[in-house]
C-alpha atoms as a PDB file:
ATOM      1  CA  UNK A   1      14.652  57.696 -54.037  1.00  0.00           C
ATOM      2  CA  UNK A   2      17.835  55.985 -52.698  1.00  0.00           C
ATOM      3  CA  UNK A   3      19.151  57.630 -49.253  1.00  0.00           C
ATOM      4  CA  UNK A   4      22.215  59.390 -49.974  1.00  0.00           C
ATOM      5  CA  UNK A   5      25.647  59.964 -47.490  1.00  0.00           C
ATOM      6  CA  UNK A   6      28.249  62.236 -48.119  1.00  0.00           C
ATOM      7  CA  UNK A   7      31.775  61.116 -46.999  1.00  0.00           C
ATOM      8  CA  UNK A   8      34.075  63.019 -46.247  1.00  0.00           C
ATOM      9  CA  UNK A   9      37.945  62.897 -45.648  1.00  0.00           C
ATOM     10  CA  UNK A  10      39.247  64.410 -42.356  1.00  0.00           C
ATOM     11  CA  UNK A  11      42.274  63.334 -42.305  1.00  0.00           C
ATOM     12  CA  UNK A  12      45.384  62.878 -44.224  1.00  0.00           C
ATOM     13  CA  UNK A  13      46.570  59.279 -45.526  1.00  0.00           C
ATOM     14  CA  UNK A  14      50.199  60.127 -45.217  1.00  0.00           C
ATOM     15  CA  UNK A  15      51.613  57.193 -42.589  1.00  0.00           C
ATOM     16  CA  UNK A  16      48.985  54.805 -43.741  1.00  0.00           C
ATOM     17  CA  UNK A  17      49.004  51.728 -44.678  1.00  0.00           C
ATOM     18  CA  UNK A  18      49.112  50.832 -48.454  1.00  0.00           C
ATOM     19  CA  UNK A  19      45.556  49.224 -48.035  1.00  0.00           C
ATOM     20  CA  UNK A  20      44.115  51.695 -46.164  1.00  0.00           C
ATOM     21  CA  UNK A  21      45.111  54.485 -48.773  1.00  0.00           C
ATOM     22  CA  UNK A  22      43.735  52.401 -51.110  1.00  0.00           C
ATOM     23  CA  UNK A  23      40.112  52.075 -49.302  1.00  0.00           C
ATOM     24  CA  UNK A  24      40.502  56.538 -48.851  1.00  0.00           C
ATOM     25  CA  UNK A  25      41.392  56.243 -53.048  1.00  0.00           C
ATOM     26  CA  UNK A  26      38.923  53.680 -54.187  1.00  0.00           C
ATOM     27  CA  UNK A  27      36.092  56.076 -52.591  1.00  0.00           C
ATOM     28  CA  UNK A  28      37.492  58.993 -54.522  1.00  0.00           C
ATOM     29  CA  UNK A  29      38.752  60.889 -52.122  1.00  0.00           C
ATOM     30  CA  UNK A  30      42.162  62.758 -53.039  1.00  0.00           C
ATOM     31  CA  UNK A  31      42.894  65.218 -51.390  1.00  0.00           C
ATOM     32  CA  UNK A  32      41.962  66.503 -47.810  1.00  0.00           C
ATOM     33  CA  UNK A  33      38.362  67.697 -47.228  1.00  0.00           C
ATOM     34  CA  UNK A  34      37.172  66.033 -50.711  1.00  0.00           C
ATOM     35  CA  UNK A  35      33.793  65.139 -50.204  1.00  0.00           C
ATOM     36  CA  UNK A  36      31.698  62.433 -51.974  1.00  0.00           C
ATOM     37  CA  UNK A  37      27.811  61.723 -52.110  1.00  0.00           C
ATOM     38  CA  UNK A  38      27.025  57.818 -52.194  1.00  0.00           C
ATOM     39  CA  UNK A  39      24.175  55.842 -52.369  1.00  0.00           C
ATOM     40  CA  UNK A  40      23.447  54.133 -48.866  1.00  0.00           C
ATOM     41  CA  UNK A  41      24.869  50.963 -49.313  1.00  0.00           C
ATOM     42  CA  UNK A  42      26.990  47.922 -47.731  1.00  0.00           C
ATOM     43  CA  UNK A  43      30.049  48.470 -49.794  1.00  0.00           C
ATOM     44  CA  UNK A  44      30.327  51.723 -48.979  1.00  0.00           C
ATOM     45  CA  UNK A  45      29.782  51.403 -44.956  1.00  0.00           C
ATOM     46  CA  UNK A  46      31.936  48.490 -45.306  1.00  0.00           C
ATOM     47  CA  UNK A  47      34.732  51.079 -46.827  1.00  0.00           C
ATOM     48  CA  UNK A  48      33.938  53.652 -44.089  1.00  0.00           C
ATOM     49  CA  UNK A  49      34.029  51.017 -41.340  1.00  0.00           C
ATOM     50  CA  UNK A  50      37.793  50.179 -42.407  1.00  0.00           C
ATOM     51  CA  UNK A  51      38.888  54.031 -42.002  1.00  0.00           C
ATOM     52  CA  UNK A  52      36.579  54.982 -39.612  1.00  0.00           C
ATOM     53  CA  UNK A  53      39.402  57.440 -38.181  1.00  0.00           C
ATOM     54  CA  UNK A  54      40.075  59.283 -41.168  1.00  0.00           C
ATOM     55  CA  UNK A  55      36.463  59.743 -42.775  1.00  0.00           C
ATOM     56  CA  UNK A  56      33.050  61.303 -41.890  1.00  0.00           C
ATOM     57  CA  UNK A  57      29.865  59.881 -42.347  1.00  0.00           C
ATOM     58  CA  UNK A  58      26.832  62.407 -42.789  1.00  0.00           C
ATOM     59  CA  UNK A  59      23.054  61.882 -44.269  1.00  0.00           C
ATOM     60  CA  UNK A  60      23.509  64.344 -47.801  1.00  0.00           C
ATOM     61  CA  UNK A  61      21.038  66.787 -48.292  1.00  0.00           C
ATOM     62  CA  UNK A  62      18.820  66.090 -51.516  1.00  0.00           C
END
């Protein structure tokens, strides 16, 4: 099986920039606390690597 992390968003997007929100948005994140389960991948360390400030990286739990 594919390793799994679970982002999730710590902090609020409000006084971000556009592209940033979009990055937080694009992930599926919405609203704050929302958390996601992704497949370990570049794309989406790449995304967490651009808003390293506002989201939390964790190994899920399968």
């Amino acid at each position: 099986m594919a390793k799994k992390v679970q982002v999730q968003l710590v902090r609020s997007v409000i006084g971000c920039p556009q592209w940033m929100r979009t990055v937080v948005h694009t992930m599926g994140l919405r609203k704050l606390n929302d958390k996601k389960v992704f497949n370990d991948n570049g794309a989406i360390r790449g995304m967490v690597k651009k808003v390293p400030h506002l989201v939390s990286l964790t190994e899920a739990k399968e």
